[in-house]
N, C-alpha and C. Protein backbone atom coordinates (compact mmCIF):
# COMPACT_ATOMS: atom_id res chain seq x y z
N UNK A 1 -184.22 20.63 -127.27
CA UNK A 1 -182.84 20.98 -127.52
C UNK A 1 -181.97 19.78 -127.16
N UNK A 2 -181.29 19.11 -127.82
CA UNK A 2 -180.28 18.30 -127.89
C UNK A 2 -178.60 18.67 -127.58
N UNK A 3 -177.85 17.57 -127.12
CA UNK A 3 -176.65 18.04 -126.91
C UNK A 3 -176.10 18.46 -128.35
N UNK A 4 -176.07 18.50 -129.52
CA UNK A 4 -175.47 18.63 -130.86
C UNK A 4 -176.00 20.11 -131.36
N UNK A 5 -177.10 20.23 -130.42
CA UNK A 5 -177.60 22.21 -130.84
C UNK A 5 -176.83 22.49 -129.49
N UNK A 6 -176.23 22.34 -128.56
CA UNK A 6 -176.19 22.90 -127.22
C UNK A 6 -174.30 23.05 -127.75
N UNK A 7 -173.64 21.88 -128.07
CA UNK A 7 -172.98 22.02 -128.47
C UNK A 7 -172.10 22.96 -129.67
N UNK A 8 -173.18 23.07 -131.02
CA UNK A 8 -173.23 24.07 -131.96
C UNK A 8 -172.97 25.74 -131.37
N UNK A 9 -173.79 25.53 -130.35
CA UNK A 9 -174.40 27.13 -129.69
C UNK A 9 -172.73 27.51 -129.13
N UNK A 10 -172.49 26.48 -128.59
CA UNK A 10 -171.37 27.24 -127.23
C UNK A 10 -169.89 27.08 -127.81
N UNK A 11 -169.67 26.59 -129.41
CA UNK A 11 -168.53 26.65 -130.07
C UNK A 11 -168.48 26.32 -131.17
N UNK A 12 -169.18 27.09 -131.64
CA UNK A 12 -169.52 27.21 -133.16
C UNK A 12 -170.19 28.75 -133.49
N UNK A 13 -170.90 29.71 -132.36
CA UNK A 13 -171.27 30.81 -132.30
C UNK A 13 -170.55 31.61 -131.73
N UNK A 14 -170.42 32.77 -132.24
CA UNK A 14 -169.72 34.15 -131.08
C UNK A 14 -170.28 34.02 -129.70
N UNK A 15 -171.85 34.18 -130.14
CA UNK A 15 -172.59 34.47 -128.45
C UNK A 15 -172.18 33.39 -127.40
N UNK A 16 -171.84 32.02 -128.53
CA UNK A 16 -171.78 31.13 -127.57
C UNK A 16 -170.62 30.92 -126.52
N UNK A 17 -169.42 31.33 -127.63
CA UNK A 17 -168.14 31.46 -127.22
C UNK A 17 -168.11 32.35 -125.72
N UNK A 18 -168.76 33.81 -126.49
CA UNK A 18 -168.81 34.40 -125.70
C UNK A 18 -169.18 33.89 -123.91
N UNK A 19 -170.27 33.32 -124.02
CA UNK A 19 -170.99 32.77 -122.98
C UNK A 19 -169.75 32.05 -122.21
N UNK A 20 -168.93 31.08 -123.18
CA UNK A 20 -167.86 29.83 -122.14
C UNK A 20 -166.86 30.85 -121.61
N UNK A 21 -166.12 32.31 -122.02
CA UNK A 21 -165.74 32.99 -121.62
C UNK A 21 -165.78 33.82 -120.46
N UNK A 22 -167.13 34.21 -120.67
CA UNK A 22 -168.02 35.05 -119.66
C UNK A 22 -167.82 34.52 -118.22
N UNK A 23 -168.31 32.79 -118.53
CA UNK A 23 -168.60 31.62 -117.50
C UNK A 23 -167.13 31.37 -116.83
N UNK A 24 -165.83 31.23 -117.74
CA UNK A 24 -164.84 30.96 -117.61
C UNK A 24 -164.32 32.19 -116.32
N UNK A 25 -164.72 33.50 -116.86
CA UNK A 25 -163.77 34.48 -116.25
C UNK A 25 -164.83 34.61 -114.77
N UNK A 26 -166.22 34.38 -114.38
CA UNK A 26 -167.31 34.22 -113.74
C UNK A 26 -166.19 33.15 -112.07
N UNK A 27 -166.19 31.87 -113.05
CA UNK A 27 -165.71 30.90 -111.90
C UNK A 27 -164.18 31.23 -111.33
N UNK A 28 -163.54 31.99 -112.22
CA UNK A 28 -162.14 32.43 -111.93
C UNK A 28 -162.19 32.95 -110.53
N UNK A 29 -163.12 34.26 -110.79
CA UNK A 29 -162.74 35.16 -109.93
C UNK A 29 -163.69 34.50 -108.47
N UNK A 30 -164.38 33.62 -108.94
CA UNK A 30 -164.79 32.57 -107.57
C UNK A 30 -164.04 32.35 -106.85
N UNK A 31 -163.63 31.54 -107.34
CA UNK A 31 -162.20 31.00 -106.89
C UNK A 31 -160.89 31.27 -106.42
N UNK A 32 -160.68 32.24 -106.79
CA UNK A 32 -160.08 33.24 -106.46
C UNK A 32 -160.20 33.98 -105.13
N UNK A 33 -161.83 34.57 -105.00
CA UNK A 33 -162.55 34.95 -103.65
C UNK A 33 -162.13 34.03 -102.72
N UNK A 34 -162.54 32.92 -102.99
CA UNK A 34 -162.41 31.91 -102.01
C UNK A 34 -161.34 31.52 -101.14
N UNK A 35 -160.45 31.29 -102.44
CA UNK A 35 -158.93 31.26 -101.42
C UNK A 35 -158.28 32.47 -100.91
N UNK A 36 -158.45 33.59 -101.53
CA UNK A 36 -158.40 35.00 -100.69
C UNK A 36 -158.89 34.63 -99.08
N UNK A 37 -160.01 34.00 -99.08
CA UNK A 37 -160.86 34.52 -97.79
C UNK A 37 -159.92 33.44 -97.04
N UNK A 38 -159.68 32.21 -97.69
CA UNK A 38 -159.19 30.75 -96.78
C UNK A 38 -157.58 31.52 -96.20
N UNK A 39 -157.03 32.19 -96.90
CA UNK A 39 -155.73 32.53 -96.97
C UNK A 39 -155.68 33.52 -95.75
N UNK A 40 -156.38 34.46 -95.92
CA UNK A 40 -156.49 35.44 -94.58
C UNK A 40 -156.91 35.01 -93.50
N UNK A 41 -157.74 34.33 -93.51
CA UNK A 41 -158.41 33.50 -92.30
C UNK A 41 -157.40 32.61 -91.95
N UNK A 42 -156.44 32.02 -92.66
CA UNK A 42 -155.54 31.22 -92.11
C UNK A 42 -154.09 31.93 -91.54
N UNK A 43 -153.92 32.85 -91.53
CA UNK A 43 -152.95 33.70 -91.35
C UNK A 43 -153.13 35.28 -90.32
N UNK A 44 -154.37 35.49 -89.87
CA UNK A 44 -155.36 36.21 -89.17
C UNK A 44 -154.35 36.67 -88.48
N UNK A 45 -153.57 35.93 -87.44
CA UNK A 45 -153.30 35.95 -86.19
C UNK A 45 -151.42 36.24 -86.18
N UNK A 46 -151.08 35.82 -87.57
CA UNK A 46 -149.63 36.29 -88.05
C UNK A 46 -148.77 36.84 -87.88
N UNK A 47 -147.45 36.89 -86.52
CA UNK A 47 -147.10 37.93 -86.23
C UNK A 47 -145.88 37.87 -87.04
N UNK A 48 -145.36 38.92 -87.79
CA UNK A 48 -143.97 39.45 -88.46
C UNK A 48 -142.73 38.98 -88.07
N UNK A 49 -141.97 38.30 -88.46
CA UNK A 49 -140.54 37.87 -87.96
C UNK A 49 -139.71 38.33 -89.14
N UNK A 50 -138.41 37.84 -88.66
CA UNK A 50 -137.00 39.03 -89.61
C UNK A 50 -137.00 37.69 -90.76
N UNK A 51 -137.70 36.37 -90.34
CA UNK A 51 -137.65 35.70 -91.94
C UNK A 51 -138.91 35.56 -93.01
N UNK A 52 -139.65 36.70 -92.70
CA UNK A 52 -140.79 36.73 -93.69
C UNK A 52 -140.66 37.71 -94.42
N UNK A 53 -140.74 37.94 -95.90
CA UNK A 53 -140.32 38.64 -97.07
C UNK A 53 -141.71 39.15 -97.64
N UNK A 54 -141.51 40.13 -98.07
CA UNK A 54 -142.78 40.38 -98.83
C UNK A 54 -141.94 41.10 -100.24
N UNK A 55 -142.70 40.46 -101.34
CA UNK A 55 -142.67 40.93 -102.59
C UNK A 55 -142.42 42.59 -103.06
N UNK A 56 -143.11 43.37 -102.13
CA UNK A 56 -143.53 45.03 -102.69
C UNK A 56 -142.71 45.88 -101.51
N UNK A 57 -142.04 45.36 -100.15
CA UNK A 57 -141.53 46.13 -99.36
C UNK A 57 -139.95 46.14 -99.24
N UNK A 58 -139.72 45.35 -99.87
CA UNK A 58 -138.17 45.16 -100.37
C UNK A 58 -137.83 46.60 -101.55
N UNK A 59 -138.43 47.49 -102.23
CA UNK A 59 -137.71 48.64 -102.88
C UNK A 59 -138.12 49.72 -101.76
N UNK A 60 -139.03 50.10 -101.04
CA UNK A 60 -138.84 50.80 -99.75
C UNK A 60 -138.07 51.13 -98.89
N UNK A 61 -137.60 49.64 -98.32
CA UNK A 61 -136.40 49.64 -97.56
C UNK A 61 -134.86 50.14 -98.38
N UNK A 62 -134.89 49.85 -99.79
CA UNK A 62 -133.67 50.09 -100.35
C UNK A 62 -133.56 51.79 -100.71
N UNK A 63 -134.65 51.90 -100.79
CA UNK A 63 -134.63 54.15 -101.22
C UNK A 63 -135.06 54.35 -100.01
N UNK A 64 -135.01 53.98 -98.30
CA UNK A 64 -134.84 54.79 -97.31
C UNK A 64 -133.05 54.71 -96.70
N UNK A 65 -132.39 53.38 -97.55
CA UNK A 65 -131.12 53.53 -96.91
C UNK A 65 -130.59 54.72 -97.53
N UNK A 66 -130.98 55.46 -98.78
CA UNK A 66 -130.17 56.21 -99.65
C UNK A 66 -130.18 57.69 -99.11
């Protein structure tokens, strides 16, 4: 097998396509894991102050003033 059939296979075929996709969405969610884990581990010990914001707890606070 040569690079010009290896090549043919992985974008020139469905299956192949398929495959760089598969592989594509495979290393994503690697990567992804990874800095998840680096991110928590770096923040472990984190205590809450009045200047840290979070994205999802800001409409909570606004329908308990009501």
């Amino acid at each position: 097998m040569d690079i010009g059939e290896v090549y043919h296979f992985l974008f020139e075929t469905m299956p192949g396509i398929g495959v760089l996709v598969g592989a594509g969405a495979v290393i994503s969610i690697i990567v992804c894991f990874i800095l998840e884990r680096k991110t928590r581990k770096q923040f472990r010990n984190h205590a809450k102050t009045e200047d840290d914001w979070s994205l999802f707890d800001d409409d909570d606070e606004e329908e308990n003033e009501l």
